[in-house]
C-alpha atoms as a PDB file:
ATOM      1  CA  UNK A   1      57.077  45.971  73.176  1.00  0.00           C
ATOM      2  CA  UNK A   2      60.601  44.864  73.542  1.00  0.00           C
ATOM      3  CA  UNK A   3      61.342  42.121  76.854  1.00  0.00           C
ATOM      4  CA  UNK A   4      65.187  42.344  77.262  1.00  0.00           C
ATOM      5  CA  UNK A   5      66.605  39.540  79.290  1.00  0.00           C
ATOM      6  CA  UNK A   6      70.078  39.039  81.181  1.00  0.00           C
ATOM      7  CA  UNK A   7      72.077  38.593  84.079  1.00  0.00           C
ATOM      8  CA  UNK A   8      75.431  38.013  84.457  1.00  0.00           C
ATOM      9  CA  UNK A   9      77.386  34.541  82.730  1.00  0.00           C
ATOM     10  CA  UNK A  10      75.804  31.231  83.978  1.00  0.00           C
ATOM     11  CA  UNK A  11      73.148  33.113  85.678  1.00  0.00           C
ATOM     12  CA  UNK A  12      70.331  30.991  84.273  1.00  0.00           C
ATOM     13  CA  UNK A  13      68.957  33.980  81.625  1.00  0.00           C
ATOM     14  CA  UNK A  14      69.000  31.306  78.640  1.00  0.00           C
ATOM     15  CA  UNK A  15      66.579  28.863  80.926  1.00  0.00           C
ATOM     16  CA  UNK A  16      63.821  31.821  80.709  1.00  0.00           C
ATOM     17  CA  UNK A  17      64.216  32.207  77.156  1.00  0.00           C
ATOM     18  CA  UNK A  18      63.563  28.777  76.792  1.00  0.00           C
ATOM     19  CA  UNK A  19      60.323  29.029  79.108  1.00  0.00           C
ATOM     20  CA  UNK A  20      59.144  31.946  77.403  1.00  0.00           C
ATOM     21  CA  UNK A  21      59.262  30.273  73.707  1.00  0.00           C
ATOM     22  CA  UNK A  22      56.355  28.291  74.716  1.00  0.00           C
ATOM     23  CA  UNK A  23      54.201  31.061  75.126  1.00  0.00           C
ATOM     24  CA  UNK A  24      51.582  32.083  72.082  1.00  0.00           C
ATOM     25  CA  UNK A  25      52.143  35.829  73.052  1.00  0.00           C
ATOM     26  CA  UNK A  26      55.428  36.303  72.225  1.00  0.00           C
ATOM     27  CA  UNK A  27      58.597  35.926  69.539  1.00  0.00           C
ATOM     28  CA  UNK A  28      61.706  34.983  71.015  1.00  0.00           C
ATOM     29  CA  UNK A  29      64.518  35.188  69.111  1.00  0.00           C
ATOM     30  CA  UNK A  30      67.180  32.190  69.624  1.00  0.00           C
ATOM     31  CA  UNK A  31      70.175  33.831  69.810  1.00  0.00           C
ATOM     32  CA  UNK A  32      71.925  36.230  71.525  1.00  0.00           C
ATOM     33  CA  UNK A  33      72.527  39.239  69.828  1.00  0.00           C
ATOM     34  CA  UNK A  34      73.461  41.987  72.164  1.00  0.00           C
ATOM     35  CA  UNK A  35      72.548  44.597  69.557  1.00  0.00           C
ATOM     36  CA  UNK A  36      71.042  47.111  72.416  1.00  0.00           C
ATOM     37  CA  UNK A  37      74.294  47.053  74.149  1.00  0.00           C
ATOM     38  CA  UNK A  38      76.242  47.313  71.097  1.00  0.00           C
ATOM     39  CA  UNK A  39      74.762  50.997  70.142  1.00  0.00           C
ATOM     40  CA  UNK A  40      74.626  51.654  73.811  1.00  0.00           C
ATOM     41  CA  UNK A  41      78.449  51.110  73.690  1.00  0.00           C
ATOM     42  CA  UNK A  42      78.955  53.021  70.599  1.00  0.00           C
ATOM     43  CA  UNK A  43      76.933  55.942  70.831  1.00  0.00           C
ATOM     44  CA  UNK A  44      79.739  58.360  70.518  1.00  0.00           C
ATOM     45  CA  UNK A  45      78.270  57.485  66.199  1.00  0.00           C
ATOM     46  CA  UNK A  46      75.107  58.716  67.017  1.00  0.00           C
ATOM     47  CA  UNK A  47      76.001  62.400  65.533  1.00  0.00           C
ATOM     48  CA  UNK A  48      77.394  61.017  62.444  1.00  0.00           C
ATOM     49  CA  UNK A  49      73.992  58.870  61.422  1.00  0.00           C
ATOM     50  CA  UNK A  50      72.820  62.422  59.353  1.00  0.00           C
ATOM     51  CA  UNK A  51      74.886  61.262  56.964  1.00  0.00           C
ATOM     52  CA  UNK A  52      73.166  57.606  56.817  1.00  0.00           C
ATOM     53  CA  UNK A  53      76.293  55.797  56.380  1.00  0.00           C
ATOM     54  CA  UNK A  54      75.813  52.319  55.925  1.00  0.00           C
ATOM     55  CA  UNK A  55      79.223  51.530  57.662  1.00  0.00           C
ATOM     56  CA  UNK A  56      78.506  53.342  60.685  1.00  0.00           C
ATOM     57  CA  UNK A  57      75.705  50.917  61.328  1.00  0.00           C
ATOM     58  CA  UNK A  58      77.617  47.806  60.132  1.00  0.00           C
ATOM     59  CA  UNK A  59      80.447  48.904  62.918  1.00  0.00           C
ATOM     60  CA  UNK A  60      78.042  49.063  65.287  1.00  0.00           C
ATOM     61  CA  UNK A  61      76.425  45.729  64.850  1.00  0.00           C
ATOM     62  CA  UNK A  62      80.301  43.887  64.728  1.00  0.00           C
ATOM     63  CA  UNK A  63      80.437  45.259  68.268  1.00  0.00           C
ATOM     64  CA  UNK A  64      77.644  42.370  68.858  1.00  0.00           C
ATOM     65  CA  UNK A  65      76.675  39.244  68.525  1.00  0.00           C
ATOM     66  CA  UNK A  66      74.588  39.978  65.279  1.00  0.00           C
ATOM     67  CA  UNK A  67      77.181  38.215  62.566  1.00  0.00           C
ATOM     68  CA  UNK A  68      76.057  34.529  64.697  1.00  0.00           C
ATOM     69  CA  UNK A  69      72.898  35.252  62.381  1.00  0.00           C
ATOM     70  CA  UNK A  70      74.977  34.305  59.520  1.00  0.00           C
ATOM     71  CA  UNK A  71      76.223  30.823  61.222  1.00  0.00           C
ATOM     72  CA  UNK A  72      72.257  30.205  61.952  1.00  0.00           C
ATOM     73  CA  UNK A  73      70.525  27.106  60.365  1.00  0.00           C
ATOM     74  CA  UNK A  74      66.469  27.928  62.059  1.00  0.00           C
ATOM     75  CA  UNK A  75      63.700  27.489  59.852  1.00  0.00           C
ATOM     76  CA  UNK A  76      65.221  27.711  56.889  1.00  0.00           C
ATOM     77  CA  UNK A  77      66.671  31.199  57.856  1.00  0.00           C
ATOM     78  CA  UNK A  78      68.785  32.792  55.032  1.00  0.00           C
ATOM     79  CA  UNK A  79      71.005  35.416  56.639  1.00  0.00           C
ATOM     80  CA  UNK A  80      72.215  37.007  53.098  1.00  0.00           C
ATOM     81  CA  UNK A  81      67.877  37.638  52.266  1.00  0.00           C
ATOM     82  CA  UNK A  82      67.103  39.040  55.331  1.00  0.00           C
ATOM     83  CA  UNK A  83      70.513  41.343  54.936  1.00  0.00           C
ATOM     84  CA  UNK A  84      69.983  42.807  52.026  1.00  0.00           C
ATOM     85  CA  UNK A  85      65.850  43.873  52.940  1.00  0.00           C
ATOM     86  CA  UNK A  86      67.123  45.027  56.388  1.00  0.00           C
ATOM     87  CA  UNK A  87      69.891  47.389  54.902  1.00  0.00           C
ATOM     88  CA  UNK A  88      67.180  48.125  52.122  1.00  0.00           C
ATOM     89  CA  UNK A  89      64.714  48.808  55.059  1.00  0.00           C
ATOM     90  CA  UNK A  90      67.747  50.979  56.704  1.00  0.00           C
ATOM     91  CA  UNK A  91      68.733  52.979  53.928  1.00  0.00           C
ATOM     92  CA  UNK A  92      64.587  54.407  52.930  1.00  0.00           C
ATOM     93  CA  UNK A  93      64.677  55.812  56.477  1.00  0.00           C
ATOM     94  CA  UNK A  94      63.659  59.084  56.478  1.00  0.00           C
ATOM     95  CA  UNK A  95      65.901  60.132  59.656  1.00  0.00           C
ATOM     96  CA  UNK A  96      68.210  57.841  61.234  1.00  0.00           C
ATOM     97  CA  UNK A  97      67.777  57.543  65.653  1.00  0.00           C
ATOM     98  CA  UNK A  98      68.984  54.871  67.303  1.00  0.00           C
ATOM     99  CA  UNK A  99      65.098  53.644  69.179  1.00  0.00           C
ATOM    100  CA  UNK A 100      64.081  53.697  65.248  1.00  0.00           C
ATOM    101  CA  UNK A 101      66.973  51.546  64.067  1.00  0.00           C
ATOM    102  CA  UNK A 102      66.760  49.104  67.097  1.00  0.00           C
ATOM    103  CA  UNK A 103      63.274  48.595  66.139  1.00  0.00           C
ATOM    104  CA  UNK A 104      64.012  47.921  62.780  1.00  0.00           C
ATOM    105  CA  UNK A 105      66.676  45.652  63.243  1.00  0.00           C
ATOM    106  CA  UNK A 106      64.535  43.269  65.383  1.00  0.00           C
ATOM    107  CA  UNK A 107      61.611  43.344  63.267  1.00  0.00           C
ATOM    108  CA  UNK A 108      63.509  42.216  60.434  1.00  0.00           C
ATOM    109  CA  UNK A 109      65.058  39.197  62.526  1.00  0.00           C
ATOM    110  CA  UNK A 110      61.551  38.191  63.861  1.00  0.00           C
ATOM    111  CA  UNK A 111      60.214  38.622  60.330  1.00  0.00           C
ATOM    112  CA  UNK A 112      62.520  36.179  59.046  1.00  0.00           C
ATOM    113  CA  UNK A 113      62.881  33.748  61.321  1.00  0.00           C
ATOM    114  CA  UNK A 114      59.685  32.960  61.850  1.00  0.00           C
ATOM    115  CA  UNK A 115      57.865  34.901  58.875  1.00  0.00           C
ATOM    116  CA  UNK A 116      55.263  35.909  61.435  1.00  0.00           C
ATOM    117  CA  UNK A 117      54.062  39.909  60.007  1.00  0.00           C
ATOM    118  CA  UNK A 118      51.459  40.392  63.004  1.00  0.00           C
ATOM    119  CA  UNK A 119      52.854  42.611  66.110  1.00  0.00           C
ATOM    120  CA  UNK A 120      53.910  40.828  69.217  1.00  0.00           C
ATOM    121  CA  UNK A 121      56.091  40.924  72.078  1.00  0.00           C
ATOM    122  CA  UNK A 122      59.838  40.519  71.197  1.00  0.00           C
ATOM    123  CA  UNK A 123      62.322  38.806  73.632  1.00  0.00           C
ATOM    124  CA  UNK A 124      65.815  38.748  73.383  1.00  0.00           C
ATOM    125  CA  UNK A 125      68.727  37.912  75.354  1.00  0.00           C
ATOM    126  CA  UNK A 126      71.958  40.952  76.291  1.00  0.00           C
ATOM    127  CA  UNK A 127      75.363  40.380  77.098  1.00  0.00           C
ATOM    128  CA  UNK A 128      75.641  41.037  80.721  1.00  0.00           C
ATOM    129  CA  UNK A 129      75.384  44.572  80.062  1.00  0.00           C
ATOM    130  CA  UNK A 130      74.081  46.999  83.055  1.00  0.00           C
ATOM    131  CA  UNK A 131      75.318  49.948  82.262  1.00  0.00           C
ATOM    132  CA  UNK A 132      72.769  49.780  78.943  1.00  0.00           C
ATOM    133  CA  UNK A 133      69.620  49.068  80.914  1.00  0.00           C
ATOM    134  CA  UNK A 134      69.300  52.616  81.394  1.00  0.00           C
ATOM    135  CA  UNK A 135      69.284  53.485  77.549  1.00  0.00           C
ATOM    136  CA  UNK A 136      67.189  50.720  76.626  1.00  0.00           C
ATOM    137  CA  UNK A 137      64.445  52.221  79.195  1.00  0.00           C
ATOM    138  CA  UNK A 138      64.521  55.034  77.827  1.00  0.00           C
ATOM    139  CA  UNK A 139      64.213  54.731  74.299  1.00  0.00           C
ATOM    140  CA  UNK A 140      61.431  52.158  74.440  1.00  0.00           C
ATOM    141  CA  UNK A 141      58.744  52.977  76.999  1.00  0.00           C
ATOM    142  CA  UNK A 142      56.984  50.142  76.834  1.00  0.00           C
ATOM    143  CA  UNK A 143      59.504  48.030  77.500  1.00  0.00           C
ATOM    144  CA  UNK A 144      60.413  45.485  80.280  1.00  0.00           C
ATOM    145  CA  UNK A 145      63.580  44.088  81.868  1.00  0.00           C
ATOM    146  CA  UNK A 146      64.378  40.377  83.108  1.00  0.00           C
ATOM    147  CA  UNK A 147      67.175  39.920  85.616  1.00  0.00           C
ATOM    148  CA  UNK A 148      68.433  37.148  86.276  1.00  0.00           C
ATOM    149  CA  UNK A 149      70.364  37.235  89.788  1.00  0.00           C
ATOM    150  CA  UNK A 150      72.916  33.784  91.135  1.00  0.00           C
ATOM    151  CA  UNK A 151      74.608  33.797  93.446  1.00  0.00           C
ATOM    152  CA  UNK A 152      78.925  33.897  92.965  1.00  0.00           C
ATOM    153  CA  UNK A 153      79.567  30.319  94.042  1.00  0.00           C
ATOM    154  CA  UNK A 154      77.001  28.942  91.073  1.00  0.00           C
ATOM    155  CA  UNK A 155      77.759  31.483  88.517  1.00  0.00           C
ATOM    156  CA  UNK A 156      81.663  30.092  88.953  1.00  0.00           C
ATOM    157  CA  UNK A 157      80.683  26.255  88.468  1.00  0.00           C
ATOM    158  CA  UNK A 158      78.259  27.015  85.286  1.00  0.00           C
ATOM    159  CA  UNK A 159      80.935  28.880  83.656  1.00  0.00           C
ATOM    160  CA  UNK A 160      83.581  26.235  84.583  1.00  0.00           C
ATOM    161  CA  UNK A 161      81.377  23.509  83.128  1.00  0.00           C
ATOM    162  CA  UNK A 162      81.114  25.608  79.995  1.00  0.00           C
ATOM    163  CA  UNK A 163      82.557  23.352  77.415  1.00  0.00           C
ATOM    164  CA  UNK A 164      84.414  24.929  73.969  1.00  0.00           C
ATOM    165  CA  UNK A 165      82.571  24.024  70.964  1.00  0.00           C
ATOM    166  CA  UNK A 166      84.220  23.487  67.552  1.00  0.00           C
ATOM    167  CA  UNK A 167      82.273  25.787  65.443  1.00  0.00           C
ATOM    168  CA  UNK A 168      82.494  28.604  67.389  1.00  0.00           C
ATOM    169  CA  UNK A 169      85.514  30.597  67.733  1.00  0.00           C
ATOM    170  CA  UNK A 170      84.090  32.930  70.618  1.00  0.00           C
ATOM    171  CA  UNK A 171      83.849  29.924  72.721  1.00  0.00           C
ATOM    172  CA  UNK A 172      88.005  29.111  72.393  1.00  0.00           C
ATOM    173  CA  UNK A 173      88.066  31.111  76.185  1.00  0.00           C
ATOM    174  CA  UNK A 174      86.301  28.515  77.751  1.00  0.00           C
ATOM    175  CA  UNK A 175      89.189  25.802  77.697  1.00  0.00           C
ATOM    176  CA  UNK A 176      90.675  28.347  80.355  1.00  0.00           C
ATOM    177  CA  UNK A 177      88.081  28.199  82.748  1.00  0.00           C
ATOM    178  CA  UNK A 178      89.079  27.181  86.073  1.00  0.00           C
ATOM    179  CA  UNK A 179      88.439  28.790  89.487  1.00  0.00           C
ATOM    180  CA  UNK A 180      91.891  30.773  89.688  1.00  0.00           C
ATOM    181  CA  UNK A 181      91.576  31.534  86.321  1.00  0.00           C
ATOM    182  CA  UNK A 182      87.681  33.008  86.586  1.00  0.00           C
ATOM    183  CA  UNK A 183      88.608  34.993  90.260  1.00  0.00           C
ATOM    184  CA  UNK A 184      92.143  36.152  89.122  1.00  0.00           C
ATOM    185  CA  UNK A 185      91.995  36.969  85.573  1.00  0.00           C
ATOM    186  CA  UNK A 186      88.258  37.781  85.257  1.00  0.00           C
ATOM    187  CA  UNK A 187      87.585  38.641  88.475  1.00  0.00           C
ATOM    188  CA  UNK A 188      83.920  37.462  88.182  1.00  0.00           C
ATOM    189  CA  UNK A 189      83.168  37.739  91.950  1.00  0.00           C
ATOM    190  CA  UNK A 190      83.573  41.733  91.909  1.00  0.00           C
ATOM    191  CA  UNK A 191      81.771  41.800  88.876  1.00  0.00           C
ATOM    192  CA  UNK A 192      79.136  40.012  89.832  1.00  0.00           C
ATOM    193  CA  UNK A 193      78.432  42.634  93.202  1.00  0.00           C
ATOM    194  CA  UNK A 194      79.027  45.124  90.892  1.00  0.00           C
ATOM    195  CA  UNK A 195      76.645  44.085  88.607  1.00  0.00           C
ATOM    196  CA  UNK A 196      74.273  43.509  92.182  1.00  0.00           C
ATOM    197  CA  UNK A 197      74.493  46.944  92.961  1.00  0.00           C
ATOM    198  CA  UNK A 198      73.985  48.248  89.777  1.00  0.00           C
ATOM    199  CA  UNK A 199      70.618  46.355  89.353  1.00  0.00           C
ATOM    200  CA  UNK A 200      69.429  47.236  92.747  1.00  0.00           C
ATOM    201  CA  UNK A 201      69.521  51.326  92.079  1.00  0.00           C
ATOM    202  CA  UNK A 202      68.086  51.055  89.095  1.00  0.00           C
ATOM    203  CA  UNK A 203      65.125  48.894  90.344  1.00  0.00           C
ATOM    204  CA  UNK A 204      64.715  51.274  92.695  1.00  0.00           C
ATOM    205  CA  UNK A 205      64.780  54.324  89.750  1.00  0.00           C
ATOM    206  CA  UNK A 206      62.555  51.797  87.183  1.00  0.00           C
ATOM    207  CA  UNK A 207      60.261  49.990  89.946  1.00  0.00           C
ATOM    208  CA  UNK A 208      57.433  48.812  87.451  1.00  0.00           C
ATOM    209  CA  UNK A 209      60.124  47.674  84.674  1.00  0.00           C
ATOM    210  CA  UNK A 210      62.438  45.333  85.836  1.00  0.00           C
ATOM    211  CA  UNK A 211      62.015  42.208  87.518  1.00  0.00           C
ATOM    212  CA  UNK A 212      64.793  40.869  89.572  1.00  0.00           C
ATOM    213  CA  UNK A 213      64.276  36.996  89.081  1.00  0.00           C
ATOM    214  CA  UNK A 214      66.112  34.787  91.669  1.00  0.00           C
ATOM    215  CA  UNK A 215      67.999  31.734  89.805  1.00  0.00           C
ATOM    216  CA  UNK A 216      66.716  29.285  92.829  1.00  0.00           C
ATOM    217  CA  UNK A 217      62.874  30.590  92.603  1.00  0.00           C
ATOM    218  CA  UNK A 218      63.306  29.684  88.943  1.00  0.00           C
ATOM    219  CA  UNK A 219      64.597  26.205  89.027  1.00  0.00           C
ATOM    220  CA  UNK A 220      63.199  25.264  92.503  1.00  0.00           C
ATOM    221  CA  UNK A 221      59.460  27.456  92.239  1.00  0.00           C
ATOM    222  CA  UNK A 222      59.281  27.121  88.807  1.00  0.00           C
ATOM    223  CA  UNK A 223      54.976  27.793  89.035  1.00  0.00           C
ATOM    224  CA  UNK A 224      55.211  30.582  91.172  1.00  0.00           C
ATOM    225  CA  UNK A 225      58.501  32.552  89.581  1.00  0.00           C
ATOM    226  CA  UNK A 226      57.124  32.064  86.007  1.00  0.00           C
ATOM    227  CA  UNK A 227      53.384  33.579  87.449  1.00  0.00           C
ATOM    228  CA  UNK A 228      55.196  36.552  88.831  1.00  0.00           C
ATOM    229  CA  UNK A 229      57.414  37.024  85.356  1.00  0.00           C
ATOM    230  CA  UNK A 230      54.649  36.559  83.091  1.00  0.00           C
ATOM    231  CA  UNK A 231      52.584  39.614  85.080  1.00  0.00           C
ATOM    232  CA  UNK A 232      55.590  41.689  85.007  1.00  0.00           C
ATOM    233  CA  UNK A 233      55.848  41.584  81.356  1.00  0.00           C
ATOM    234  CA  UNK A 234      52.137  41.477  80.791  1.00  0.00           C
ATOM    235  CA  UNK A 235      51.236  38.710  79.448  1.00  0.00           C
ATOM    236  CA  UNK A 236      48.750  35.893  80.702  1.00  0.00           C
ATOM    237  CA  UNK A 237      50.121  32.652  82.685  1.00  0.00           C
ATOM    238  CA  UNK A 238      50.214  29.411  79.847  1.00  0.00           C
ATOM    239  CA  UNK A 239      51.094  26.402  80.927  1.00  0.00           C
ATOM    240  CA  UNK A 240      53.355  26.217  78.344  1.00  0.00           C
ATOM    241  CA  UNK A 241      55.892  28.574  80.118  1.00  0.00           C
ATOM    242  CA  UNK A 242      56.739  25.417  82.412  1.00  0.00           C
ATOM    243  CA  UNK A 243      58.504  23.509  80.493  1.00  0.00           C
ATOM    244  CA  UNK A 244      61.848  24.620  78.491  1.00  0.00           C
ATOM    245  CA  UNK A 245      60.755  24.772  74.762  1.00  0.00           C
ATOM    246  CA  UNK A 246      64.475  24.647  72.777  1.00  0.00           C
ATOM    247  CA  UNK A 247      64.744  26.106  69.632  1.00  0.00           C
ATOM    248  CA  UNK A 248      65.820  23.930  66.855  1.00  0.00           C
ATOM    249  CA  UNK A 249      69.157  25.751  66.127  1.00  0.00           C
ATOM    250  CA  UNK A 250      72.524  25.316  65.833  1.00  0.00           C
ATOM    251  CA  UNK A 251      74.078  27.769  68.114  1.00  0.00           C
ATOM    252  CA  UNK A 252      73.184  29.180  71.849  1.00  0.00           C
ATOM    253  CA  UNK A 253      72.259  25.762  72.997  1.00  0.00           C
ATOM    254  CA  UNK A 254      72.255  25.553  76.630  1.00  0.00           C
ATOM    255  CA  UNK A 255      71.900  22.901  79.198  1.00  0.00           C
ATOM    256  CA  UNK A 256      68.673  22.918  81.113  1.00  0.00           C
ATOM    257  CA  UNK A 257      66.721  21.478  84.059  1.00  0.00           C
ATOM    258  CA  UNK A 258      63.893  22.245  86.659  1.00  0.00           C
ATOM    259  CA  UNK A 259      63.744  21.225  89.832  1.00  0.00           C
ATOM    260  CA  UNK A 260      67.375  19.861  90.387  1.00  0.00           C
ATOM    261  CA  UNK A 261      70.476  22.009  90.427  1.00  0.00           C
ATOM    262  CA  UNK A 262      72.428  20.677  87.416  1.00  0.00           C
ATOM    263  CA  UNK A 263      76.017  22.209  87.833  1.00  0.00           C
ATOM    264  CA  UNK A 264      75.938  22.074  91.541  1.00  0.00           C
ATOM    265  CA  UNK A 265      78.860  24.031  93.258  1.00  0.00           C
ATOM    266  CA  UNK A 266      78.828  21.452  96.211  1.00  0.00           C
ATOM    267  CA  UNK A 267      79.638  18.999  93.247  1.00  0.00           C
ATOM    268  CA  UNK A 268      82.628  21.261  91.452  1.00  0.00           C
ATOM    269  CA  UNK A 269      84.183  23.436  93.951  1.00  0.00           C
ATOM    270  CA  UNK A 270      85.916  22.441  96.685  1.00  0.00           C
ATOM    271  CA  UNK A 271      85.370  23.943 100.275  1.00  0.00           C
ATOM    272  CA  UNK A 272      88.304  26.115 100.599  1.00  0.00           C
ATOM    273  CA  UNK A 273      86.396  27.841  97.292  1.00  0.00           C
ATOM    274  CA  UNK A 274      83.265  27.785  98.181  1.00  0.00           C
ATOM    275  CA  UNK A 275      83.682  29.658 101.350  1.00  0.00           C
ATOM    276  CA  UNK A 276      86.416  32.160  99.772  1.00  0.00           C
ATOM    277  CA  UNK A 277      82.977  33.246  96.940  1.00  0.00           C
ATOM    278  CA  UNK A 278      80.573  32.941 100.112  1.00  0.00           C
ATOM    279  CA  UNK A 279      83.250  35.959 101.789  1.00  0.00           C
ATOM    280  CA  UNK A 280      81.867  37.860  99.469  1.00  0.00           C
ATOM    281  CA  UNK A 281      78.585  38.196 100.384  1.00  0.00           C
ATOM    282  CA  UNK A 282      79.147  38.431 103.971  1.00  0.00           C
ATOM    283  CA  UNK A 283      81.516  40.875 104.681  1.00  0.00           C
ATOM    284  CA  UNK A 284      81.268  45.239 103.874  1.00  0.00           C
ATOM    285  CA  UNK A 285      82.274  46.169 100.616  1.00  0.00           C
ATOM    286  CA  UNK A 286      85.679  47.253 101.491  1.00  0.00           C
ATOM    287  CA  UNK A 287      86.039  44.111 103.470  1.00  0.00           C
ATOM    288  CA  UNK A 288      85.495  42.297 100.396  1.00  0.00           C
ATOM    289  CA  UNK A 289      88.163  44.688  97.981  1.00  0.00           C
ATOM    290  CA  UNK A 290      90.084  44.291 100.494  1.00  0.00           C
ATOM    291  CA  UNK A 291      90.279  40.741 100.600  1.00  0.00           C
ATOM    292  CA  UNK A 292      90.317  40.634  96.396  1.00  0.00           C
ATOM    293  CA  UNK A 293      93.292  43.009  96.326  1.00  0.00           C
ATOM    294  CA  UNK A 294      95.068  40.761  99.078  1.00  0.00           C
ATOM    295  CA  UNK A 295      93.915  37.296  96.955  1.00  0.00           C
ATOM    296  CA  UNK A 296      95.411  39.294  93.807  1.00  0.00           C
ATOM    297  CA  UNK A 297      98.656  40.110  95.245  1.00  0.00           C
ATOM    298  CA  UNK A 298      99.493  36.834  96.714  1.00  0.00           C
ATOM    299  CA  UNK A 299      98.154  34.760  93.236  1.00  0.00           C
ATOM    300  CA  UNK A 300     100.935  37.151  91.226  1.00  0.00           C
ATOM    301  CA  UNK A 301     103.379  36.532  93.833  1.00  0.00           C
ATOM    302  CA  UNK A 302     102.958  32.733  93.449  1.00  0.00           C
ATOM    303  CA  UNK A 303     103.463  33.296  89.959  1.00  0.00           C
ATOM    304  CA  UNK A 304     106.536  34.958  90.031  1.00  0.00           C
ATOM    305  CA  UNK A 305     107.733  32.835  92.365  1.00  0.00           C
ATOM    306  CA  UNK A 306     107.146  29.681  89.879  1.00  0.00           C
ATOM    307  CA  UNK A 307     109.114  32.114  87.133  1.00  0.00           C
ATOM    308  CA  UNK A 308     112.206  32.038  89.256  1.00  0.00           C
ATOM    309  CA  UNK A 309     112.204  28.559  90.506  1.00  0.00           C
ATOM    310  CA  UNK A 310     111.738  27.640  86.911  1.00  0.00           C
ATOM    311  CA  UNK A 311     114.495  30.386  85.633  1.00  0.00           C
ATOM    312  CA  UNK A 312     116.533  28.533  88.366  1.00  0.00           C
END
């Protein structure tokens, strides 16, 4: 049984993780690999796997996160062992499907990271990626879905307190994050309804496999959200799913606390902000493109104003 988790950037998905990691029933793998989403988003390949061409499932996995394994130091992890058995593994396939190679994939990572033969349930983290959810239900049956839902106005302050680290190129984008920067150029606040919507039909389509986990419940209610999680993915409550167990790795680390809100938007935004992201839950949806388009237009006309004056 595969438990994918996500939500959208800052949403609080890496804080379950961490809860989960305690739990005896379960192998959670530290990093973020996005592998689902990255066959989801190439499946136009699928036809060409009869000709089991190693390349076509190499371009696949550079479309996710699965290279970090090669930066990994966990448990004496060796990325260029388990490599070589997993395109071994790959290559005696009889037939070539995508649920088949997924499988593979993540039994190999489990297998060596943490050596562990026996089945259990694997958990893994996605890339924000909703339109996937739908695949990924599909080709596993017995699998569940975590989502993590925040509201705009906290999801903006996490990813501003993001901080670029010096090993990791990927995280280079994170010097630009700034309010303008995250509403104009990324325009995380229609994303983020987007995403809402999205989430909402298809827990309506999936009822019994995903859970819709509230970022407040899970810092604030800790008890009661983790009670409700753990039956949803069918496992038994453990204590141990209380507390944030962090892996001893040197990538995907994540800042994390219970109880208290650490990157408050009270604390980082200022009010004009904070009531411009609460707009957006308030008002209709075309009320709220509406008011996007109209931010848009006057942030590029402020821009091209500065252009001139500077020209001038």
């Amino acid at each position: 049984m595969f438990i994918l988790i996500d939500g959208f950037w800052g949403s609080g998905k890496s804080m379950i993780k961490m809860l989960l990691n305690g739990h005896p029933n379960l192998c959670v793998s530290p990093i973020q690999e996005s592998i689902v989403s990255a066959f989801y988003n190439n499946r136009n390949l699928f036809r060409h796997f009869k000709y089991k061409d190693l390349r076509i499932i190499r371009k696949i996995l550079s479309d996710s996160y699965y290279y970090d394994l090669q930066r990994l130091k966990f448990n004496n992890f060796n990325f260029f062992i388990f490599e070589k058995d997993l395109f071994n593994s790959i290559s005696n396939l009889k037939k070539w499907k995508p649920n088949l190679l997924i499988v593979l994939i993540y039994k190999k990572i489990i297998f060596h990271l943490f050596k562990i033969k026996k089945s259990k349930k694997i958990v893994f983290l996605e890339n924000n990626e909703v339109n996937s959810y739908e695949f990924f239900l599909n080709n596993f049956k017995n699998s569940k879905i975590i989502y993590v839902e925040r509201d705009i106005e906290g999801i903006i302050a996490s990813l501003i307190k993001r901080k670029k680290k010096k090993d990791d190129f990927f995280t280079d984008s994170y010097s630009k994050f700034n309010f303008k920067y995250l509403v104009n150029k990324l325009k995380v606040p229609s994303q983020v309804l987007q995403n809402n919507s999205q989430i909402k039909f298809l827990k309506k389509k999936y009822p019994k496999k995903i859970y819709v986990c509230n970022f407040n419940d899970l810092i604030l209610n800790n008890k009661k959200e983790m009670k409700k999680i753990c039956n949803h993915i069918n496992i038994p409550f453990n204590k141990k799913v209380l507390t944030p167990n962090k892996f001893n790795s040197n990538i995907n680390q994540s800042e994390v606390g219970l109880k208290k809100i650490i990157h408050d938007p009270k604390k980082i935004l200022n009010e004009n902000e904070i009531i411009f992201l609460k707009n957006f839950h308030k008002f209709s949806f075309n009320s709220q493109i509406f008011k996007f388009v109209f931010y848009q237009i006057k942030y590029k006309l402020i821009k091209i104003f500065k252009k001139l004056f500077y020209n001038i």
